[in-house]
PDB file of N, CA and C in Angstrom:
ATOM      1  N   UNK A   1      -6.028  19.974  17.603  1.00  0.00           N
ATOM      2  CA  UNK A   1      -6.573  19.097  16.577  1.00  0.00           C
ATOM      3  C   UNK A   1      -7.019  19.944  15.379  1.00  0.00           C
ATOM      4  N   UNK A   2      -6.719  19.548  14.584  1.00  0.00           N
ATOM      5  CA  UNK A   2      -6.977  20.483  13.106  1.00  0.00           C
ATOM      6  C   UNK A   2      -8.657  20.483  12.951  1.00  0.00           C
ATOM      7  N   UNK A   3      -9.239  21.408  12.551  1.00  0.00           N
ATOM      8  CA  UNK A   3     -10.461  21.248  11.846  1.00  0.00           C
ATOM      9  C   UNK A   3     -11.187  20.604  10.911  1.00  0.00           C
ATOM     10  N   UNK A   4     -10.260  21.045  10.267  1.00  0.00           N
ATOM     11  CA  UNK A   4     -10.473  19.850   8.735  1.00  0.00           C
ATOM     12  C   UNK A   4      -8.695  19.645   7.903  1.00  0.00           C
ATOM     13  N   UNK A   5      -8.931  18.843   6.860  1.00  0.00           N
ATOM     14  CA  UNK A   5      -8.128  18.453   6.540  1.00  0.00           C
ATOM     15  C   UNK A   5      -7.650  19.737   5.355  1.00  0.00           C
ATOM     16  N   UNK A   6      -8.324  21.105   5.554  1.00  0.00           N
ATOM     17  CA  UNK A   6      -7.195  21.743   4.832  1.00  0.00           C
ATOM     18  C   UNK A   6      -6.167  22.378   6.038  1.00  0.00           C
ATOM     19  N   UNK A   7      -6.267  21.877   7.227  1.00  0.00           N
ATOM     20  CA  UNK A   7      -5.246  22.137   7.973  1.00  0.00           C
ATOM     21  C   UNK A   7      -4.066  21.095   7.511  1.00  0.00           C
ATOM     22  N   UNK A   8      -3.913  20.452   7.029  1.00  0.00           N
ATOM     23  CA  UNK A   8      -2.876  19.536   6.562  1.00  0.00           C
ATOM     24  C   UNK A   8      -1.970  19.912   5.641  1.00  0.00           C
ATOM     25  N   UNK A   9      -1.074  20.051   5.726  1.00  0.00           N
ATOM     26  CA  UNK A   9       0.223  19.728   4.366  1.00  0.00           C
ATOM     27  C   UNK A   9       0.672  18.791   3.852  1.00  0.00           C
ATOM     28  N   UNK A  10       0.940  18.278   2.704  1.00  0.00           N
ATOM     29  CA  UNK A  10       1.748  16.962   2.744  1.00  0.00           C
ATOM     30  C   UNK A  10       2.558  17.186   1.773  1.00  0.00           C
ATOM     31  N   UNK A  11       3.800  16.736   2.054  1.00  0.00           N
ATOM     32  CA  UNK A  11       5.299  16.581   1.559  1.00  0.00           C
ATOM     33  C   UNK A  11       5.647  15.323   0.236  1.00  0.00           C
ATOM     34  N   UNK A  12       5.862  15.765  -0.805  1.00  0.00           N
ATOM     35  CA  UNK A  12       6.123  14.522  -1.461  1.00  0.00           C
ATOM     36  C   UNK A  12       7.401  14.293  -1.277  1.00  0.00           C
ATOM     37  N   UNK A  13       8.093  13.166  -1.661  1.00  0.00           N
ATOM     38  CA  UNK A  13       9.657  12.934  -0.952  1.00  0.00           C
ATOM     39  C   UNK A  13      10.846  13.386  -2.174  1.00  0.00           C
ATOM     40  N   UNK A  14      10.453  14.413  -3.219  1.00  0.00           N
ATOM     41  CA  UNK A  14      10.932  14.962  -4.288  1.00  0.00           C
ATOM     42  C   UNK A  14      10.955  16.700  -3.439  1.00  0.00           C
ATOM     43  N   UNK A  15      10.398  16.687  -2.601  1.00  0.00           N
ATOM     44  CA  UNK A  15      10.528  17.941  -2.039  1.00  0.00           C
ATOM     45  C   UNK A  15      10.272  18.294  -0.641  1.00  0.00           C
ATOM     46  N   UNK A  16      10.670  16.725   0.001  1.00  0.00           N
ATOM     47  CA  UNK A  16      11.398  16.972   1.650  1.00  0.00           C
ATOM     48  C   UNK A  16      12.354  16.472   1.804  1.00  0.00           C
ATOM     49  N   UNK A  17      13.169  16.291   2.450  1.00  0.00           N
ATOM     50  CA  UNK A  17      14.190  15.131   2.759  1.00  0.00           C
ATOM     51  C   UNK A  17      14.551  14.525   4.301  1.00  0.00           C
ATOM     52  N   UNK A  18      14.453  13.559   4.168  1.00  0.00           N
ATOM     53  CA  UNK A  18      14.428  12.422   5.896  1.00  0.00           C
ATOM     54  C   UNK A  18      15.193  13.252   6.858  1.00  0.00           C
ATOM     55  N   UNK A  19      14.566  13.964   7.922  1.00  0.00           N
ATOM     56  CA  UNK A  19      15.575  13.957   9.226  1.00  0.00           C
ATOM     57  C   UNK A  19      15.830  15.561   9.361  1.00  0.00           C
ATOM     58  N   UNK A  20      15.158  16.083   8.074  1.00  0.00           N
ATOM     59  CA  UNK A  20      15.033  17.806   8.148  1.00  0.00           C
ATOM     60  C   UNK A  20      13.439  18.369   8.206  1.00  0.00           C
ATOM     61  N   UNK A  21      13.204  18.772   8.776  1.00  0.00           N
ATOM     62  CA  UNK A  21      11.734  19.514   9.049  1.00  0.00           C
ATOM     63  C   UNK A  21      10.848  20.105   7.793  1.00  0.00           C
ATOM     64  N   UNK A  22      10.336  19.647   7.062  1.00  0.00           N
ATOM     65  CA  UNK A  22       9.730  20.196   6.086  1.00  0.00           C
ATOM     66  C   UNK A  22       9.558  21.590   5.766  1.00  0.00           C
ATOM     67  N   UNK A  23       8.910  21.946   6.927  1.00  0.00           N
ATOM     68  CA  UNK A  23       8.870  23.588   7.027  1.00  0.00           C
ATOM     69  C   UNK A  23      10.038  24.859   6.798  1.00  0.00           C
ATOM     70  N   UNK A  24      10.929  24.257   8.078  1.00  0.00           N
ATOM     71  CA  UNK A  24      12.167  24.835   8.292  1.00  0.00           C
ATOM     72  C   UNK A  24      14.031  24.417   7.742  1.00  0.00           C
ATOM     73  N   UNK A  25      13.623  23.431   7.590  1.00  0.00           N
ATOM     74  CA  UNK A  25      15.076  22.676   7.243  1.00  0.00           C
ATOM     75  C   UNK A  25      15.793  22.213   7.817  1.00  0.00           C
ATOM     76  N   UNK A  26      15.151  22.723   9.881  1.00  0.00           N
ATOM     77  CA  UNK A  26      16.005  22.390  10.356  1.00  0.00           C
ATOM     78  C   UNK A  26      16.385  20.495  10.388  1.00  0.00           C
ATOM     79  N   UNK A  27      17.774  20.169  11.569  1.00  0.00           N
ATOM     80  CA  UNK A  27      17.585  18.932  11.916  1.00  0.00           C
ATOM     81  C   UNK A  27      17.156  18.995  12.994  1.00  0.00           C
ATOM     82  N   UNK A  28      16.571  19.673  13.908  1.00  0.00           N
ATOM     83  CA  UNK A  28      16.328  19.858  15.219  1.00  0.00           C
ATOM     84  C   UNK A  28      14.899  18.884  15.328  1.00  0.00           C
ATOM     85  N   UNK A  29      14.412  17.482  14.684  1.00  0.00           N
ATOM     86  CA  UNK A  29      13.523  17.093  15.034  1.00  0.00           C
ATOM     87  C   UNK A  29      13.571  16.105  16.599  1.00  0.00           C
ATOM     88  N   UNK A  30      12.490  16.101  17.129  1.00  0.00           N
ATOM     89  CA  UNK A  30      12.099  15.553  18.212  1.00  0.00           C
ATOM     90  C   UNK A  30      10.909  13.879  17.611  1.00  0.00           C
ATOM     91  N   UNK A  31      11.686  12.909  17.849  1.00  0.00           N
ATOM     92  CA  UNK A  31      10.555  11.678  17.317  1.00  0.00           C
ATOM     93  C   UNK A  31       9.621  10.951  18.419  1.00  0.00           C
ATOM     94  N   UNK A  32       8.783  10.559  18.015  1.00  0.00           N
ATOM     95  CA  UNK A  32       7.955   9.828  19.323  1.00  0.00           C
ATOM     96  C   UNK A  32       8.485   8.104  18.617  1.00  0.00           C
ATOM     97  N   UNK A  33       7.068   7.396  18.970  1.00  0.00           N
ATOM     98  CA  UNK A  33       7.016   5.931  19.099  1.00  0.00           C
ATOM     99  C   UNK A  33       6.464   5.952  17.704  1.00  0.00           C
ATOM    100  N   UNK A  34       7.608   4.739  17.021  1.00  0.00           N
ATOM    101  CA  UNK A  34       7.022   4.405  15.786  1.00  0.00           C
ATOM    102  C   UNK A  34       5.919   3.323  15.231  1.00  0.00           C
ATOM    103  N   UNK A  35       5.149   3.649  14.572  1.00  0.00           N
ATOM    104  CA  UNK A  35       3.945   2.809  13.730  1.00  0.00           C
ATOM    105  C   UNK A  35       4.024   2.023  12.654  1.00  0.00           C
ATOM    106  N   UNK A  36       3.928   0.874  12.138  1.00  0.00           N
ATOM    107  CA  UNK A  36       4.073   0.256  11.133  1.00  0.00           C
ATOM    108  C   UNK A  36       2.960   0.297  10.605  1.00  0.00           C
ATOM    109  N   UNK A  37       3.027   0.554   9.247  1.00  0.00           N
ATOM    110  CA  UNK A  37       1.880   1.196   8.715  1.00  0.00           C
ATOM    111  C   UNK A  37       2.142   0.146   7.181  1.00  0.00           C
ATOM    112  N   UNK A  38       1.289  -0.336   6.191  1.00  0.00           N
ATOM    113  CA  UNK A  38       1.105  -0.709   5.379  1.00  0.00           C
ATOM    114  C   UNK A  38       2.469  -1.517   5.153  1.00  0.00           C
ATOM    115  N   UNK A  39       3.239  -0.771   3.906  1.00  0.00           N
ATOM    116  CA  UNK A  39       4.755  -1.180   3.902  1.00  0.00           C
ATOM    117  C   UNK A  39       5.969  -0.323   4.096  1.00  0.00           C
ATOM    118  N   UNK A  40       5.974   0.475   5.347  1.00  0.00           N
ATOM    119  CA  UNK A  40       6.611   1.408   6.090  1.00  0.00           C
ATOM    120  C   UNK A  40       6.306   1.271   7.578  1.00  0.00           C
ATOM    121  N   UNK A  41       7.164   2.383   7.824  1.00  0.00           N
ATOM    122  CA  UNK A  41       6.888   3.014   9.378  1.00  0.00           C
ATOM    123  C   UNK A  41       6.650   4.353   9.331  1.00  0.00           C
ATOM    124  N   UNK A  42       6.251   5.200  10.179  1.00  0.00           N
ATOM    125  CA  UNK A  42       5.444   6.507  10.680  1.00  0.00           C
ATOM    126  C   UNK A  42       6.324   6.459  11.971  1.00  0.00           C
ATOM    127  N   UNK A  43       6.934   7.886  11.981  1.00  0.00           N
ATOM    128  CA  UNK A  43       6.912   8.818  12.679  1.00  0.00           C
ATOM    129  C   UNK A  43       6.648   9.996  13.220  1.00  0.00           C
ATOM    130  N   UNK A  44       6.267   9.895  14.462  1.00  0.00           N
ATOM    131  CA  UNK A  44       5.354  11.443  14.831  1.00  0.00           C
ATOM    132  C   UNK A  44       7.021  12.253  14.772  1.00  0.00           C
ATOM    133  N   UNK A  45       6.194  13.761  14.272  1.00  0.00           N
ATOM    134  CA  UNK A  45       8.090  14.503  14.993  1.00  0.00           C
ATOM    135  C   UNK A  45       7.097  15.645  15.273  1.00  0.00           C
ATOM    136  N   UNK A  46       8.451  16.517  16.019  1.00  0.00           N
ATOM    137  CA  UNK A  46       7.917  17.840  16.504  1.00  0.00           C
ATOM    138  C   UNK A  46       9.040  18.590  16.373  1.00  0.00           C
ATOM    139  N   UNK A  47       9.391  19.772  15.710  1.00  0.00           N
ATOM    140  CA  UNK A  47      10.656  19.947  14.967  1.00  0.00           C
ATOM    141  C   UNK A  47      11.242  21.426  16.357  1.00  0.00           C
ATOM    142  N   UNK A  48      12.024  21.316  17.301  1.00  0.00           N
ATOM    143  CA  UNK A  48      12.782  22.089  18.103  1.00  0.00           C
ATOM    144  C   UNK A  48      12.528  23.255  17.737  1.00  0.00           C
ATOM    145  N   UNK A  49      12.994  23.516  16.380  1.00  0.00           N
ATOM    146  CA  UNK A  49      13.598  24.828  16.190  1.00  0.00           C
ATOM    147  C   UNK A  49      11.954  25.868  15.782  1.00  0.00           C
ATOM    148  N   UNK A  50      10.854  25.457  14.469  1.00  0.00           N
ATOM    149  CA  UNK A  50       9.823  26.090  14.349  1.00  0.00           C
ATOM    150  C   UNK A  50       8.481  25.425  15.523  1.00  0.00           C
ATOM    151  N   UNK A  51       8.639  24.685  15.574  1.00  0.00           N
ATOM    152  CA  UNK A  51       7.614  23.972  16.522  1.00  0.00           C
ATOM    153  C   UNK A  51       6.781  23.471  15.999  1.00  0.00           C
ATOM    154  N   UNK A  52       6.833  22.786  14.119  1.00  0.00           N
ATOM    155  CA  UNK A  52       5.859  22.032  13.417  1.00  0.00           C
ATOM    156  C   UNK A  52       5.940  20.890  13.529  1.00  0.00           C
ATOM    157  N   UNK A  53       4.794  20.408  13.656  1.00  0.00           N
ATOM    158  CA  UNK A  53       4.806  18.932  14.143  1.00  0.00           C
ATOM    159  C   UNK A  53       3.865  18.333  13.005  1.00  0.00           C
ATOM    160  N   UNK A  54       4.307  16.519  13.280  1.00  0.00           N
ATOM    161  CA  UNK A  54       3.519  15.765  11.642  1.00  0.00           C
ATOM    162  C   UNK A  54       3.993  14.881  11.686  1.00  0.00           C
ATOM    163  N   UNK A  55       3.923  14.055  10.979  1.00  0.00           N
ATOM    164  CA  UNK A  55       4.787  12.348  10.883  1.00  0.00           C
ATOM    165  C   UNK A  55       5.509  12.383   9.955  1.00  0.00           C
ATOM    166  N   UNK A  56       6.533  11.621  10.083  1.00  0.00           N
ATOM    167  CA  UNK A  56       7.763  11.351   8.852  1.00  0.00           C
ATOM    168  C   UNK A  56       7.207   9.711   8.295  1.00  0.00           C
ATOM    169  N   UNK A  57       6.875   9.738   6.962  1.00  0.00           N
ATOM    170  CA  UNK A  57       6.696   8.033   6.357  1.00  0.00           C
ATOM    171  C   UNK A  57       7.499   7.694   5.780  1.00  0.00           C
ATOM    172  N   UNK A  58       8.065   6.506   6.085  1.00  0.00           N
ATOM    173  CA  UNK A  58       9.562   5.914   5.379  1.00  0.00           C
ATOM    174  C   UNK A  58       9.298   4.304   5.241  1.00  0.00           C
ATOM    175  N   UNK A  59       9.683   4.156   3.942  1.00  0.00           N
ATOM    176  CA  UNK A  59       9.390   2.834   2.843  1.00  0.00           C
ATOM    177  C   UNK A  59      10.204   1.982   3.712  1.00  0.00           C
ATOM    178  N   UNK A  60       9.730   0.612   3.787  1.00  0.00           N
ATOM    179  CA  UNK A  60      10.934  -0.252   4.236  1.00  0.00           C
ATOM    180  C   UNK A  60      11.028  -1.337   3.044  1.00  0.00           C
ATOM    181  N   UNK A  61      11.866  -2.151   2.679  1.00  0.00           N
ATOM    182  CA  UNK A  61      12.530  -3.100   1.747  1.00  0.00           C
ATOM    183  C   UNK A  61      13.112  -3.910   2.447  1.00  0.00           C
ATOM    184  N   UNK A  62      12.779  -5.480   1.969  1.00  0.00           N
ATOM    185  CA  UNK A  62      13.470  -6.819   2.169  1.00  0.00           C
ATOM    186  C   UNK A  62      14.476  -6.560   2.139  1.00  0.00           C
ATOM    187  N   UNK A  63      15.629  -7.085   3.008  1.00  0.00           N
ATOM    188  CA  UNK A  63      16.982  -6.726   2.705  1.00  0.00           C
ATOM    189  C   UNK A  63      17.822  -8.065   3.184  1.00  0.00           C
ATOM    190  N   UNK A  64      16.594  -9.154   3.730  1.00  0.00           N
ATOM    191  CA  UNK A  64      17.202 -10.494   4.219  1.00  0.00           C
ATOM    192  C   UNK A  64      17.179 -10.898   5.404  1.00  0.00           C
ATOM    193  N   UNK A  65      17.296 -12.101   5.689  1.00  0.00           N
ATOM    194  CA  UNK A  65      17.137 -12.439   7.104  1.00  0.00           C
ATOM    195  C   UNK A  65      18.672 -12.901   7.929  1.00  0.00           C
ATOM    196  N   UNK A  66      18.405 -13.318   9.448  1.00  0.00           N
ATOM    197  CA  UNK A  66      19.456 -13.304   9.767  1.00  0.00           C
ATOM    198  C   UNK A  66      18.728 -14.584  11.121  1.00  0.00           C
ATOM    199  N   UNK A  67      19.029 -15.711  10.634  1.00  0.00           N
ATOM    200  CA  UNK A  67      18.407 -16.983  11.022  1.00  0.00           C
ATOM    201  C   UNK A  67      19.105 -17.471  12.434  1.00  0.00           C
ATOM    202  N   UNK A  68      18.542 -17.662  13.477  1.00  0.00           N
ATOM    203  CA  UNK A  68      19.529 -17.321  15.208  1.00  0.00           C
ATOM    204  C   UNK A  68      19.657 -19.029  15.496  1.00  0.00           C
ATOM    205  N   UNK A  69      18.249 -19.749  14.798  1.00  0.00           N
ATOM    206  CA  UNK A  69      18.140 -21.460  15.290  1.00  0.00           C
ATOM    207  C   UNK A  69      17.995 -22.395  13.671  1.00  0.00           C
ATOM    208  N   UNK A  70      18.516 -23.114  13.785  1.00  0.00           N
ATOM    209  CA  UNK A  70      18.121 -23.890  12.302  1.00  0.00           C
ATOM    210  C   UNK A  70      17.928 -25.319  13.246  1.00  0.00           C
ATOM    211  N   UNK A  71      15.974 -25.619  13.327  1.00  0.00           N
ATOM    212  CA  UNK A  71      15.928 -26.984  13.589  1.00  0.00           C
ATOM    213  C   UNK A  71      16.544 -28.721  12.937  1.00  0.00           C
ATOM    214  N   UNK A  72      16.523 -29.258  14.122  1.00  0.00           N
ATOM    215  CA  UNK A  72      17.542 -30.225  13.756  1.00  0.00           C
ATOM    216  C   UNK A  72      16.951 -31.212  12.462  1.00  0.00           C
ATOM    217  N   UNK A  73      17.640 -31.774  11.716  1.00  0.00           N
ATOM    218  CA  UNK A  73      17.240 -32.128   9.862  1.00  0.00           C
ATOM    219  C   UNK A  73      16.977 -31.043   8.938  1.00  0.00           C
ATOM    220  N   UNK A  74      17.364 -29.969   9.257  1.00  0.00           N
ATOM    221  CA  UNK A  74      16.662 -28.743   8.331  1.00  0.00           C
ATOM    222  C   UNK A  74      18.368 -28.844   8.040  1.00  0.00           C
ATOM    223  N   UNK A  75      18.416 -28.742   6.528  1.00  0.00           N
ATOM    224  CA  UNK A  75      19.731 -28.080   6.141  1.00  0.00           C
ATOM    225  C   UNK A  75      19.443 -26.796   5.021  1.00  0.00           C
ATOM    226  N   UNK A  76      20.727 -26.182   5.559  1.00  0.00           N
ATOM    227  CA  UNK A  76      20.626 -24.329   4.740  1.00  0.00           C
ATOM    228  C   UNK A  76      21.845 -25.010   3.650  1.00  0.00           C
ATOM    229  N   UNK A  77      20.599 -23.889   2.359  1.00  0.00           N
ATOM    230  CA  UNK A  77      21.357 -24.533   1.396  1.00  0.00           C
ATOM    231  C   UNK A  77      22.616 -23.283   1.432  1.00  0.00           C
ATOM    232  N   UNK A  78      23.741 -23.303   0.345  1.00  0.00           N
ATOM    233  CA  UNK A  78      24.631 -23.239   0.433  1.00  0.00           C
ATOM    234  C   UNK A  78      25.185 -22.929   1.492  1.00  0.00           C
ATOM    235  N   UNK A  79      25.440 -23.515   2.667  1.00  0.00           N
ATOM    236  CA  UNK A  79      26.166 -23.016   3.674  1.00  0.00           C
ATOM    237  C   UNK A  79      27.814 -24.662   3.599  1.00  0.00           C
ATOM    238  N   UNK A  80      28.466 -23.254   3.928  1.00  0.00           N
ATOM    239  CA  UNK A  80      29.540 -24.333   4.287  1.00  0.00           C
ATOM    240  C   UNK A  80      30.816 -24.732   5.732  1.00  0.00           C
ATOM    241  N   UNK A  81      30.678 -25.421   6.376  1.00  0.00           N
ATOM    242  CA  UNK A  81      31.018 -26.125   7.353  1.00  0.00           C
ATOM    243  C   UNK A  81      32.693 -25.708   7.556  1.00  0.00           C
ATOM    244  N   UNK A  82      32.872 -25.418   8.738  1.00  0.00           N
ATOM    245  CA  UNK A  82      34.500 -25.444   8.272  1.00  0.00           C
ATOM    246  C   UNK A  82      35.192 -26.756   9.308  1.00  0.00           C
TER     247      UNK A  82
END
């Protein structure tokens, strides 16, 4: 457990990139269980190759839905029937 928070680093995303280890570069990360956090997710990693560990935060965006039941009198608008 760190002492204080100048044990911390933090990465702006202009100078890490997703899926490479901040430290090292490698891809050798290891992920745990992800967190939904504000308007993202958190990942813990622990990187194989240096052995630095930290969370990865990644933005998520609306991108649409994908509707499984449409109750009966509900009609979707433009849909068309074949």
């Amino acid at each position: 457990m760190p002492k204080d928070m100048s044990d911390y680093i933090e990465f702006a995303t202009d100078e890490a990139v997703a899926g490479l280890c901040p430290i090292c570069q490698s891809n050798e990360l290891e992920y745990g269980c992800s967190d939904i956090i504000d308007s993202g997710i958190c990942y813990p990693f622990t990187c194989d190759s240096c052995g630095a560990k930290g969370k990865q935060y990644d933005k998520t965006v609306f991108d649409g839905y994908e509707v499984s039941h449409v109750p009966v009198g509900y009609i979707i608008p433009n849909l068309t029937h074949a």
